[in-house]
C-alpha atoms as a PDB file:
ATOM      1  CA  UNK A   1      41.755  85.255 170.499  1.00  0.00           C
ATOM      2  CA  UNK A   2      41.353  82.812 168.187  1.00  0.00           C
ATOM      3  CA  UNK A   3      36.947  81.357 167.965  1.00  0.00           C
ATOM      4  CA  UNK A   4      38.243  77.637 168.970  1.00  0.00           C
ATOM      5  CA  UNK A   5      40.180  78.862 171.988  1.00  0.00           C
ATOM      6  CA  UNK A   6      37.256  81.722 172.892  1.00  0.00           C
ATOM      7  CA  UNK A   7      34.289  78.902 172.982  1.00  0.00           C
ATOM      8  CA  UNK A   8      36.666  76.819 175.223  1.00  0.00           C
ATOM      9  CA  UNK A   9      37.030  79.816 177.875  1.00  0.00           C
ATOM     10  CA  UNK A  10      33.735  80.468 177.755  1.00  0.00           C
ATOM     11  CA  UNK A  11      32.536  76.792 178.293  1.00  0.00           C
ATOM     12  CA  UNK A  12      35.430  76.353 181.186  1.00  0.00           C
ATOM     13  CA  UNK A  13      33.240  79.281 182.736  1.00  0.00           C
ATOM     14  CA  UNK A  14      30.103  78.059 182.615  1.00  0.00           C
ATOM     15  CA  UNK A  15      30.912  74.392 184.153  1.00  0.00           C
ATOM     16  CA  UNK A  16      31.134  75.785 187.743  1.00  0.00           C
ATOM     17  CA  UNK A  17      28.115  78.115 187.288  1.00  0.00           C
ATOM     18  CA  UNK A  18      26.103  74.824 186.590  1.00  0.00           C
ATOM     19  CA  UNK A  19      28.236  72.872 189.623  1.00  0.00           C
ATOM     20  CA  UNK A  20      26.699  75.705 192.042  1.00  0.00           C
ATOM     21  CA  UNK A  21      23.231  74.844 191.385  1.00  0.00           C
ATOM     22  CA  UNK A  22      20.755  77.467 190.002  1.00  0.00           C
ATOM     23  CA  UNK A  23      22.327  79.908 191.708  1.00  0.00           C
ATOM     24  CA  UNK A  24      22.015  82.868 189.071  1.00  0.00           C
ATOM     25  CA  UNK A  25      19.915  81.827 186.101  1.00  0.00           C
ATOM     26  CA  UNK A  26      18.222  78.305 187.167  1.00  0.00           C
ATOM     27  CA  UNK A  27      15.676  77.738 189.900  1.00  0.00           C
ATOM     28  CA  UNK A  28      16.663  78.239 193.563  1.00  0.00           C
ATOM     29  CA  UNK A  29      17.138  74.501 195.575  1.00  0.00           C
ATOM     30  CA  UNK A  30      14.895  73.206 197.490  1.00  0.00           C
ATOM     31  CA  UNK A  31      15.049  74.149 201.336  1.00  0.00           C
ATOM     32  CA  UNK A  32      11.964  72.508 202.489  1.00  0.00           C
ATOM     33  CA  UNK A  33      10.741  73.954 206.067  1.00  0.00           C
ATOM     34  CA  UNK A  34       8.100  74.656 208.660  1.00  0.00           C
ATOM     35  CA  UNK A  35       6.693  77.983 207.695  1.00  0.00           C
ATOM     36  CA  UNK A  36       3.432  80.235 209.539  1.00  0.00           C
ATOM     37  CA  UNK A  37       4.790  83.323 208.911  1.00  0.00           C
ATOM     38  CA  UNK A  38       3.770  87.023 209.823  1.00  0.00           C
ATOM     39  CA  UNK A  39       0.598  88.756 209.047  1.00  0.00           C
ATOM     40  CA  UNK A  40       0.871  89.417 205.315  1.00  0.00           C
ATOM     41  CA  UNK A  41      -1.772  90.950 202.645  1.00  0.00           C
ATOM     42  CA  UNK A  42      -2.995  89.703 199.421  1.00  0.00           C
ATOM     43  CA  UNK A  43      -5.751  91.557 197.135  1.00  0.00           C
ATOM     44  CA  UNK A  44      -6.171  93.788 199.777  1.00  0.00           C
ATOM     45  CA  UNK A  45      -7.056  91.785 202.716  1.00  0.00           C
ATOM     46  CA  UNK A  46      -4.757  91.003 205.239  1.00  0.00           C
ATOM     47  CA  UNK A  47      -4.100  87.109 206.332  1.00  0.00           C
ATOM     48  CA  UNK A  48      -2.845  85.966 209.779  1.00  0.00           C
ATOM     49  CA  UNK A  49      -1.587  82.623 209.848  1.00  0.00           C
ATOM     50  CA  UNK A  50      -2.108  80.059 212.754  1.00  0.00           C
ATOM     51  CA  UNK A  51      -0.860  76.549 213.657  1.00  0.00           C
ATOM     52  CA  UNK A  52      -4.677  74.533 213.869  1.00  0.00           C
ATOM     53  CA  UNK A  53      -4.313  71.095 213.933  1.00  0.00           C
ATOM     54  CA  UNK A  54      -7.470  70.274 213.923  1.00  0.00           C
ATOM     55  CA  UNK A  55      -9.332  72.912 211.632  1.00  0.00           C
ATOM     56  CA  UNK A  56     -12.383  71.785 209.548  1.00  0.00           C
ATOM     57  CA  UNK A  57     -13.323  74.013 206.803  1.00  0.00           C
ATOM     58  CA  UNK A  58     -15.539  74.389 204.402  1.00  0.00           C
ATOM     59  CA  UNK A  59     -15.595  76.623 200.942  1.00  0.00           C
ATOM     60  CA  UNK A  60     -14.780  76.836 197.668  1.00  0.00           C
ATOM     61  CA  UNK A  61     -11.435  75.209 195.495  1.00  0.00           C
ATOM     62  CA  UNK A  62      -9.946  76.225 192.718  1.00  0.00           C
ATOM     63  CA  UNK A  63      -6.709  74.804 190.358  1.00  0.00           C
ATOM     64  CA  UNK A  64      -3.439  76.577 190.262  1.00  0.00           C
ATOM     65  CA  UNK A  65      -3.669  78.094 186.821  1.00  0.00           C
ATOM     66  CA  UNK A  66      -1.169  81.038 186.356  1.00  0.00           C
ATOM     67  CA  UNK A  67       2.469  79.790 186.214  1.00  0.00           C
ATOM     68  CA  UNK A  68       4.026  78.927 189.676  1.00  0.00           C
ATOM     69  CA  UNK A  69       6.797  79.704 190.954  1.00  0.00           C
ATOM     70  CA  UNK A  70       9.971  77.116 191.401  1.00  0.00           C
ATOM     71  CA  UNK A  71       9.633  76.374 195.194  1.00  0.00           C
ATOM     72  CA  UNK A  72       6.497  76.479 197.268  1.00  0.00           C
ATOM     73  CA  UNK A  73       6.244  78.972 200.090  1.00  0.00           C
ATOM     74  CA  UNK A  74       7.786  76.636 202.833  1.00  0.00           C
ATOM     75  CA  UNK A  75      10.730  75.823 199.989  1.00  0.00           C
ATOM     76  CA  UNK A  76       9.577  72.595 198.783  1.00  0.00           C
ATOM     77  CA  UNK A  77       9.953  71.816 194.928  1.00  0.00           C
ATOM     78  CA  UNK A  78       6.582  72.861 193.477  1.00  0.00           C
ATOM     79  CA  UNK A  79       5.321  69.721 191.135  1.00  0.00           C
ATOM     80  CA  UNK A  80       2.025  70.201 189.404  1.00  0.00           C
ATOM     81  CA  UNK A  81       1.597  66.607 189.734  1.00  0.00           C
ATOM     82  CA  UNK A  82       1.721  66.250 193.028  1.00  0.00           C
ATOM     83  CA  UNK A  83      -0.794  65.597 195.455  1.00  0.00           C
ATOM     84  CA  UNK A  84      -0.614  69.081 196.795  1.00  0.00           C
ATOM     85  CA  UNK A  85      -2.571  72.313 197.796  1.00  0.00           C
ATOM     86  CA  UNK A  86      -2.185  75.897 198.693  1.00  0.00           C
ATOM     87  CA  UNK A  87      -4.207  77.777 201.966  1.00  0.00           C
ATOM     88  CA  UNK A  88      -3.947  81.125 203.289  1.00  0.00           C
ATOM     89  CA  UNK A  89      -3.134  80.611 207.400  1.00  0.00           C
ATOM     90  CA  UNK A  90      -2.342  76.899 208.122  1.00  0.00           C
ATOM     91  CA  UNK A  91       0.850  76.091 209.087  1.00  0.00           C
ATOM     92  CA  UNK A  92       3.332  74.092 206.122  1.00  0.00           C
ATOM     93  CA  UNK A  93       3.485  71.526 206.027  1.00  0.00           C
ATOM     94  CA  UNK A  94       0.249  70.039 206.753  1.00  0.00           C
ATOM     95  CA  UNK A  95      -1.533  67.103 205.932  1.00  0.00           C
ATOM     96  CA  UNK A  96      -5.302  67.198 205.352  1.00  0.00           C
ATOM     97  CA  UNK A  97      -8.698  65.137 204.171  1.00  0.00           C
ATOM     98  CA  UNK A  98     -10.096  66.973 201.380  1.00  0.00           C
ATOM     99  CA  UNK A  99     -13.453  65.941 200.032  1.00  0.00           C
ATOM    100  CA  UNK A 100     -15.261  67.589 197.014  1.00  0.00           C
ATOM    101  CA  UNK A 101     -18.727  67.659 197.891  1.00  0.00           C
ATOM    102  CA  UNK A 102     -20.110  67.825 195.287  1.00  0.00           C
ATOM    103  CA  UNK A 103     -19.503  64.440 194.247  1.00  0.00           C
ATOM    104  CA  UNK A 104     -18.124  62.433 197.658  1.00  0.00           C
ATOM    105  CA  UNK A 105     -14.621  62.250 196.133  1.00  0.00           C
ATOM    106  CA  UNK A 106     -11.991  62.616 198.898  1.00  0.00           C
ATOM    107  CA  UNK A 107      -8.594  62.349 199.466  1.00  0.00           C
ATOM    108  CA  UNK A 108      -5.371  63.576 201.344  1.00  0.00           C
ATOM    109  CA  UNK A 109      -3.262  65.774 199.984  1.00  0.00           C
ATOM    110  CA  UNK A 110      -0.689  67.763 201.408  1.00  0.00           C
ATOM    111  CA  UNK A 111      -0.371  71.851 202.381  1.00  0.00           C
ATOM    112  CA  UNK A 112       2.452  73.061 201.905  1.00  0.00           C
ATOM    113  CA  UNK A 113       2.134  76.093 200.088  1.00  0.00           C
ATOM    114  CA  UNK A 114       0.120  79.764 199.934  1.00  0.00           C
ATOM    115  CA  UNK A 115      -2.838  80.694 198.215  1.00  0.00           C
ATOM    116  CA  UNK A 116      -5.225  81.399 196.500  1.00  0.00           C
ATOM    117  CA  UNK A 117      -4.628  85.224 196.237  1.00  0.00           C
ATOM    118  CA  UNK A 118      -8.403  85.426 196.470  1.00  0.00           C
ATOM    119  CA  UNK A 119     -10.505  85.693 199.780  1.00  0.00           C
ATOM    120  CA  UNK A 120     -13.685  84.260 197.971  1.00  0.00           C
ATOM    121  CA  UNK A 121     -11.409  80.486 197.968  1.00  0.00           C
ATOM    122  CA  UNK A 122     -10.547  78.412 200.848  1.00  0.00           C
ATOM    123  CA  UNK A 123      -8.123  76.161 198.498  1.00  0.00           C
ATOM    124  CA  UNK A 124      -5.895  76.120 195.709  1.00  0.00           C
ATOM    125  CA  UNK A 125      -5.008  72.925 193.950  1.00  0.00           C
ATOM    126  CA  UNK A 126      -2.283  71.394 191.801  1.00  0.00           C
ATOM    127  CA  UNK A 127      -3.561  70.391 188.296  1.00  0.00           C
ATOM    128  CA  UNK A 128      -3.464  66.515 189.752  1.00  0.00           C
ATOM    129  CA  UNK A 129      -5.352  67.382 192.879  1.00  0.00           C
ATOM    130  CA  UNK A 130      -7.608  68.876 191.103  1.00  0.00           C
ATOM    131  CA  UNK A 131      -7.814  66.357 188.549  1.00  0.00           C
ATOM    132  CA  UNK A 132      -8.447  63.200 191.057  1.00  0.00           C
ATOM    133  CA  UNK A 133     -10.901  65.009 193.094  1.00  0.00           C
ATOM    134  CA  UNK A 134     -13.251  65.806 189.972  1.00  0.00           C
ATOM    135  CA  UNK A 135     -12.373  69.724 190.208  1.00  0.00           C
ATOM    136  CA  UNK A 136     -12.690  71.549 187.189  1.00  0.00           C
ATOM    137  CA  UNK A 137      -9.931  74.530 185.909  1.00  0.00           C
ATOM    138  CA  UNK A 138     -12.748  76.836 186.015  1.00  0.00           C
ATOM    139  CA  UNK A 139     -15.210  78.430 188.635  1.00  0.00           C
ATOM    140  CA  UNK A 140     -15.401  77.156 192.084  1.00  0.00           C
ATOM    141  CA  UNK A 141     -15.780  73.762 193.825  1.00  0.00           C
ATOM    142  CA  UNK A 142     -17.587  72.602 197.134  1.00  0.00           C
ATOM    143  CA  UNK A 143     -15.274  71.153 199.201  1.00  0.00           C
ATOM    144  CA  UNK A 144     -14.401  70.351 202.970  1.00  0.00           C
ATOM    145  CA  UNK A 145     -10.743  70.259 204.723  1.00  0.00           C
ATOM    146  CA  UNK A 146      -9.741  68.851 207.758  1.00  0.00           C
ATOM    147  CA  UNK A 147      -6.493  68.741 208.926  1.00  0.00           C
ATOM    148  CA  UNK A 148      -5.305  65.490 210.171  1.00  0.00           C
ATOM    149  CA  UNK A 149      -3.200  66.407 213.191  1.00  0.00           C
ATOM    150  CA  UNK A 150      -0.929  63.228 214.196  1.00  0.00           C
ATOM    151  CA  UNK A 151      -0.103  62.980 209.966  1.00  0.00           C
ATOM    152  CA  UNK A 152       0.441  66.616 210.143  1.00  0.00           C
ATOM    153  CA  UNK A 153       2.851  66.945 213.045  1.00  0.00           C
ATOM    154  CA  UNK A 154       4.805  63.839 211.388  1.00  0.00           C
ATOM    155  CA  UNK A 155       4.964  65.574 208.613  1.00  0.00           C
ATOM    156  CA  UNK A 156       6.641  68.505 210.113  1.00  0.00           C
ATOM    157  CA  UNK A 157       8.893  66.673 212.615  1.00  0.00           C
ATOM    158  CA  UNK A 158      12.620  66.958 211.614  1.00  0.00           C
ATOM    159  CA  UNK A 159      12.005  70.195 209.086  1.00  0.00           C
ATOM    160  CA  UNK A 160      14.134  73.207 209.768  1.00  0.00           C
ATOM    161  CA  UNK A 161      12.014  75.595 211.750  1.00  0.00           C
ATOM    162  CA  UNK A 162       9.838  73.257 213.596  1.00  0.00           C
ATOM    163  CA  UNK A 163       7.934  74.076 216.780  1.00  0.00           C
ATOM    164  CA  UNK A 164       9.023  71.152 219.640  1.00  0.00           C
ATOM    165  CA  UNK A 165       6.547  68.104 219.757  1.00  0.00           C
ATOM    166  CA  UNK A 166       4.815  67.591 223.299  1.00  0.00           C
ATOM    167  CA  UNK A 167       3.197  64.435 221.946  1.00  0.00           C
ATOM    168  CA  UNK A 168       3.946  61.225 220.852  1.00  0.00           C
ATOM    169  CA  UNK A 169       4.221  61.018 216.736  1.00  0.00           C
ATOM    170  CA  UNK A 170       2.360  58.016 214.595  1.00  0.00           C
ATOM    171  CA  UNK A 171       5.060  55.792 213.185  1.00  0.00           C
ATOM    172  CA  UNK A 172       6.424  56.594 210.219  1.00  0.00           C
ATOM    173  CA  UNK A 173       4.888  54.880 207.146  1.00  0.00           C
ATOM    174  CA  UNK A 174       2.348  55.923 204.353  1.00  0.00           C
ATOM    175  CA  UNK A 175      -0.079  58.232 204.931  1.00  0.00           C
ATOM    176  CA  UNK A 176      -3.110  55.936 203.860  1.00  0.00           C
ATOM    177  CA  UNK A 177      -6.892  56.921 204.179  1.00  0.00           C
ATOM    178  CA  UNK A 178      -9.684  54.728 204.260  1.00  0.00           C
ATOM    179  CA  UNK A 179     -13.077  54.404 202.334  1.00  0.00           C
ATOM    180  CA  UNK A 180     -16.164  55.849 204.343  1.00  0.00           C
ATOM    181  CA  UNK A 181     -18.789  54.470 202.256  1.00  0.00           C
ATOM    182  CA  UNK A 182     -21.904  56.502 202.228  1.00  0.00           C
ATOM    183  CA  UNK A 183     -25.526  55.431 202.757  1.00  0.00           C
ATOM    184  CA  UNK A 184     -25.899  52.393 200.613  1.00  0.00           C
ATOM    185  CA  UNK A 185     -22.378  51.598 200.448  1.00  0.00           C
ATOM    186  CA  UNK A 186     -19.737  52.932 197.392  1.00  0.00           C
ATOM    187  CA  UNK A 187     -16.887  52.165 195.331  1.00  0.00           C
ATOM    188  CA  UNK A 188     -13.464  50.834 196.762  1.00  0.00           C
ATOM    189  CA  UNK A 189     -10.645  53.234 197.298  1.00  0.00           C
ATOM    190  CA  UNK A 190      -9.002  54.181 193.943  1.00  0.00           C
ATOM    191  CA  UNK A 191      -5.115  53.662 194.441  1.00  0.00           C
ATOM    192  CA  UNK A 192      -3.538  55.939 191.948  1.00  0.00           C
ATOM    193  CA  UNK A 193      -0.365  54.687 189.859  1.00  0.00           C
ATOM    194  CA  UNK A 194       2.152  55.034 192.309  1.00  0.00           C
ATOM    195  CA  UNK A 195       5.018  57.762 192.047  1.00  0.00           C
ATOM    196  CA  UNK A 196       8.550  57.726 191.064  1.00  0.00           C
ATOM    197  CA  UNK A 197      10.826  58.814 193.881  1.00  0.00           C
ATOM    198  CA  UNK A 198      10.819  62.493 194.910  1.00  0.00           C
ATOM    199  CA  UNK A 199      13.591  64.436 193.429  1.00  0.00           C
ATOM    200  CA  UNK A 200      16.506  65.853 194.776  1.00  0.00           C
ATOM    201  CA  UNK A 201      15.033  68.918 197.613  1.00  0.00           C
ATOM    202  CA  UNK A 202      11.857  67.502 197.429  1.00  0.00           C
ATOM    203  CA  UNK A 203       9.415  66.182 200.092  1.00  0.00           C
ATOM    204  CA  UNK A 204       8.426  62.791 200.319  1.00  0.00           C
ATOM    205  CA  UNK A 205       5.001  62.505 197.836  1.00  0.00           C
ATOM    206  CA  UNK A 206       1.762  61.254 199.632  1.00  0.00           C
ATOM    207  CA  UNK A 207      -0.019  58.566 197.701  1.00  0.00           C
ATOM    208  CA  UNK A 208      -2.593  59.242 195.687  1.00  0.00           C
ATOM    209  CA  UNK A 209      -5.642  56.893 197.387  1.00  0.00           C
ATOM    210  CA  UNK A 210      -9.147  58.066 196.584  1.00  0.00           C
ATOM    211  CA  UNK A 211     -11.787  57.080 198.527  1.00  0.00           C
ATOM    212  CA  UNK A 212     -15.904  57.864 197.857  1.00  0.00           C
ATOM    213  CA  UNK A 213     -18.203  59.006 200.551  1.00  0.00           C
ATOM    214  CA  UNK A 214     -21.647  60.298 199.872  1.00  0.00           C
ATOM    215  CA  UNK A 215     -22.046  64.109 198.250  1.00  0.00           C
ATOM    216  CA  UNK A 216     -23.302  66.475 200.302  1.00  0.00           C
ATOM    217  CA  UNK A 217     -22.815  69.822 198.367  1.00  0.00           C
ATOM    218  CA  UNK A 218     -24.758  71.671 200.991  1.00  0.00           C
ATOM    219  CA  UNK A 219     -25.750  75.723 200.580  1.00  0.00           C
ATOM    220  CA  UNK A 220     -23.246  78.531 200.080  1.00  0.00           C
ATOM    221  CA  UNK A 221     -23.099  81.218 202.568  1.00  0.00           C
ATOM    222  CA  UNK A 222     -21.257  84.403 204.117  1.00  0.00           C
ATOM    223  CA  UNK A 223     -19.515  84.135 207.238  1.00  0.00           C
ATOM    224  CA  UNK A 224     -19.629  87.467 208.722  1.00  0.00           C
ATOM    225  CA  UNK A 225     -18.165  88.266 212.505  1.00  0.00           C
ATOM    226  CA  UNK A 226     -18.305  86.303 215.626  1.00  0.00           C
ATOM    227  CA  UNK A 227     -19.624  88.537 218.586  1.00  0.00           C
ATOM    228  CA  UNK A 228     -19.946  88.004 222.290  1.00  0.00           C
ATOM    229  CA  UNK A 229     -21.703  90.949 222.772  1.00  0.00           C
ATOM    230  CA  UNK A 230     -24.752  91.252 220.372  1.00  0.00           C
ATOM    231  CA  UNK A 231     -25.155  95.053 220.252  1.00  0.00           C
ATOM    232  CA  UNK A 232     -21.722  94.566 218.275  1.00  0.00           C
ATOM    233  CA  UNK A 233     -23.765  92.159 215.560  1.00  0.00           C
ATOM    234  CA  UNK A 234     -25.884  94.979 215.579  1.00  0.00           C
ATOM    235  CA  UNK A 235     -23.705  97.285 214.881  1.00  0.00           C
ATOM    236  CA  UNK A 236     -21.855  95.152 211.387  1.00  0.00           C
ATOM    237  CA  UNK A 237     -25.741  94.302 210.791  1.00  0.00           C
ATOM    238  CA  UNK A 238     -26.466  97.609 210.089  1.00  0.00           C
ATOM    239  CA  UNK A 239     -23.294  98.138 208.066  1.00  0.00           C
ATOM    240  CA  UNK A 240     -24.072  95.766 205.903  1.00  0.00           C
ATOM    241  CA  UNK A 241     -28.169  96.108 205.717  1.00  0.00           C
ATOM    242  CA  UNK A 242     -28.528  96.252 201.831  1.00  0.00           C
ATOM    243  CA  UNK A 243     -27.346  92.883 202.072  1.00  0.00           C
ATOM    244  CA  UNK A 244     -29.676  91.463 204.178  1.00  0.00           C
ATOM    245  CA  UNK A 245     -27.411  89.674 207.169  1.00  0.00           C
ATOM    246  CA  UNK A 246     -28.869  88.147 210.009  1.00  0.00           C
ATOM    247  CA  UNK A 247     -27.769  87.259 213.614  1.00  0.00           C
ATOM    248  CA  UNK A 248     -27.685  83.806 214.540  1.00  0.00           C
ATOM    249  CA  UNK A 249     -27.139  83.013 218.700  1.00  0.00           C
ATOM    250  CA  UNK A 250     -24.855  80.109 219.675  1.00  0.00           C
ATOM    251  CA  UNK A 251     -24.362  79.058 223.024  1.00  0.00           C
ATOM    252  CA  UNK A 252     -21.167  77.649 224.601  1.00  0.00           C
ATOM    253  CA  UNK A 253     -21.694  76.602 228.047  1.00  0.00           C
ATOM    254  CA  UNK A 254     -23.056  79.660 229.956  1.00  0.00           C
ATOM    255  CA  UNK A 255     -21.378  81.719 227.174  1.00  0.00           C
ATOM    256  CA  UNK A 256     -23.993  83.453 224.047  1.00  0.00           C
ATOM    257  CA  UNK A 257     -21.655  84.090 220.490  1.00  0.00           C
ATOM    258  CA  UNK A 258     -23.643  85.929 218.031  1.00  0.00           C
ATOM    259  CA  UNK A 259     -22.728  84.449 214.531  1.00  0.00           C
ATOM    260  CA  UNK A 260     -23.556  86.840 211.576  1.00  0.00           C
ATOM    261  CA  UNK A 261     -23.988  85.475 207.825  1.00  0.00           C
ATOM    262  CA  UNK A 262     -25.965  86.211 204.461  1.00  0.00           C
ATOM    263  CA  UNK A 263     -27.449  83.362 202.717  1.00  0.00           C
ATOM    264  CA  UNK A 264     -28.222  81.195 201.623  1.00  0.00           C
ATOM    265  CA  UNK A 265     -26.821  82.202 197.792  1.00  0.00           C
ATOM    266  CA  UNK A 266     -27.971  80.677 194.901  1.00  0.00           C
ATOM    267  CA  UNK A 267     -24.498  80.050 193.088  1.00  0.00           C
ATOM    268  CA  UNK A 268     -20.808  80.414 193.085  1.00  0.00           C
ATOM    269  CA  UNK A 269     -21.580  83.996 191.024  1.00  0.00           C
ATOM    270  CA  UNK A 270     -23.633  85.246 193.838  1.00  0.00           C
ATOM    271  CA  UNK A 271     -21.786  84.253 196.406  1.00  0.00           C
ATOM    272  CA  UNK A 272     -18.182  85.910 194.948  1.00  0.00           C
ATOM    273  CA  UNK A 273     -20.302  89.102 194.310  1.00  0.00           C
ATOM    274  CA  UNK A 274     -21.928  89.360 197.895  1.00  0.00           C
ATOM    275  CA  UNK A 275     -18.439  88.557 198.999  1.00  0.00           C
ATOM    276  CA  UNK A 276     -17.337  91.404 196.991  1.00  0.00           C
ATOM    277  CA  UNK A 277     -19.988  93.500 198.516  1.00  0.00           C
ATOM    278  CA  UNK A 278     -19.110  92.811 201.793  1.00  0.00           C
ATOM    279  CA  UNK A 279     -15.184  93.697 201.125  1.00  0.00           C
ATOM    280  CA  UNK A 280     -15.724  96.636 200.191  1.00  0.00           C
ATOM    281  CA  UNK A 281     -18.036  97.710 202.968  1.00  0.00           C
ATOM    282  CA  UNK A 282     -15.063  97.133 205.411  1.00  0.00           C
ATOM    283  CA  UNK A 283     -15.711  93.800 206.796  1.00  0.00           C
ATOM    284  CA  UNK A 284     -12.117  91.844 205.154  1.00  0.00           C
ATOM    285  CA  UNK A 285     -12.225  88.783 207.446  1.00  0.00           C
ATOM    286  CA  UNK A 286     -15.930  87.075 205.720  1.00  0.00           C
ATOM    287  CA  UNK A 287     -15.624  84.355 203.806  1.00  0.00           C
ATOM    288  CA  UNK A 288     -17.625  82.135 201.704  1.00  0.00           C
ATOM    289  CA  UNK A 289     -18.763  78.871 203.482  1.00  0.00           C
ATOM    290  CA  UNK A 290     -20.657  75.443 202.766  1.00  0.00           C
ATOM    291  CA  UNK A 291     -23.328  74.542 205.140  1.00  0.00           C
END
């Protein structure tokens, strides 16, 4: 076969292989969907994920640094500049206030993806998350999440996989939030530039809009178990006793809980190596809080 005639065969070829779509060389489309998903491990500790939609949590963020993969875990187009973030049991999508707190910063950003592969993090941010909330690439950053549940359940309404709605959904719009100044007021909300449209698979982008509320970094801790019987905090007590735990007694209603936790710890350092501690000693489910 003549070298003009064999580069036209081969190039005839090719054309449908890029008509398909990335089906055997380029990324995968986009299939964005609801997603909780089975009980799965990760570094050793097993996760089970659960709808909450209305979780508050506190712990430690960190940026998406290794090289990600094409499509988030519930199929959406990862962008590293989107307003975005990775956690280990929430249901995806979800929409939540996240607020560094550190330094008051705060703003929504969407879940839709999971991570961190680390126990001792409660979040994993894109590079422009990360950026707008004042989170460095390195270490690990104070910061609260709460999920936002009529944004969230809008957010999943309509996505393949979706549980039913019993309630009635916010209009559709902008997600906006607004400023909670702290004591002695603060800056206005920063609108970022906006964004160009979402491409082709993609979700729809929340906007960017930074608002300032007063820093309240707090102390880190270890959450250990959650008893209602307290010879059973006795019992992980004891477990753990070169650590120095101690049992703290909550009361709901008529009902005692016996909290156990180390702390407070003196930096992030600490707190990843009494987390580490604590692993290995059996007790997978503690995690490193801000109170």
């Amino acid at each position: 076969m003549k070298p003009m005639r064999r580069a036209g065969l081969l190039m005839a070829m090719a054309v449908p292989l890029v008509a398909a779509g990335c089906g055997l060389f380029g990324r995968a489309p986009a299939d964005p969907h609801y997603v909780l998903g089975a009980p799965y491990q990760a570094g050793g500790v097993w996760y089970y994920p659960r709808d909450s939609y209305a979780a508050v949590e506190t712990g430690l963020a960190e940026v998406v640094t290794s090289r990600h993969p094409p499509l988030t875990a519930n199929g959406e187009a990862y962008d590293a500049e989107a307003v975005a973030a990775a956690h280990q049991t929430l249901q995806l999508p979800a929409i939540a206030r996240v607020t560094n707190l550190e330094t008051g910063m705060q703003m929504l950003v969407r879940i839709n993806d999971r991570g961190p592969a680390r126990p001792h993090r409660l979040l994993e941010l894109t590079p422009r998350a990360a950026a707008l909330l004042g989170v460095p690439p390195a270490g690990g950053t104070r910061v609260r999440l709460e999920v936002l549940e009529p944004e969230s359940r809008q957010a999943v309404e309509g996505l393949r996989g979706a549980p039913r709605m019993e309630i009635a959904l916010a209009p559709r719009g902008a997600v906006r939030s607004e400023a909670l100044d702290g004591p002695g007021g603060g800056p206005p909300p920063f609108q970022a530039p906006a964004e160009e449209g979402p491409q082709s698979g993609a979700a729809q982008p929340l906007a960017a809009t930074l608002t300032r509320v007063a820093p309240d970094p707090g102390m880190l801790w270890i959450r250990l178990g959650t008893f209602s019987r307290r010879e059973f905090a006795e019992r992980q007590r004891a477990l753990l006793a070169a650590l120095s735990p101690f049992i703290e007694t909550e009361w709901e209603g008529r009902q005692a809980k016996f909290k156990l936790r180390i702390g407070p710890l003196v930096s992030v350092t600490a707190a990843d190596a009494t987390l580490d501690q604590v692993i290995r000693a059996g007790v997978s489910d503690a995690r490193i809080v801000v109170e």
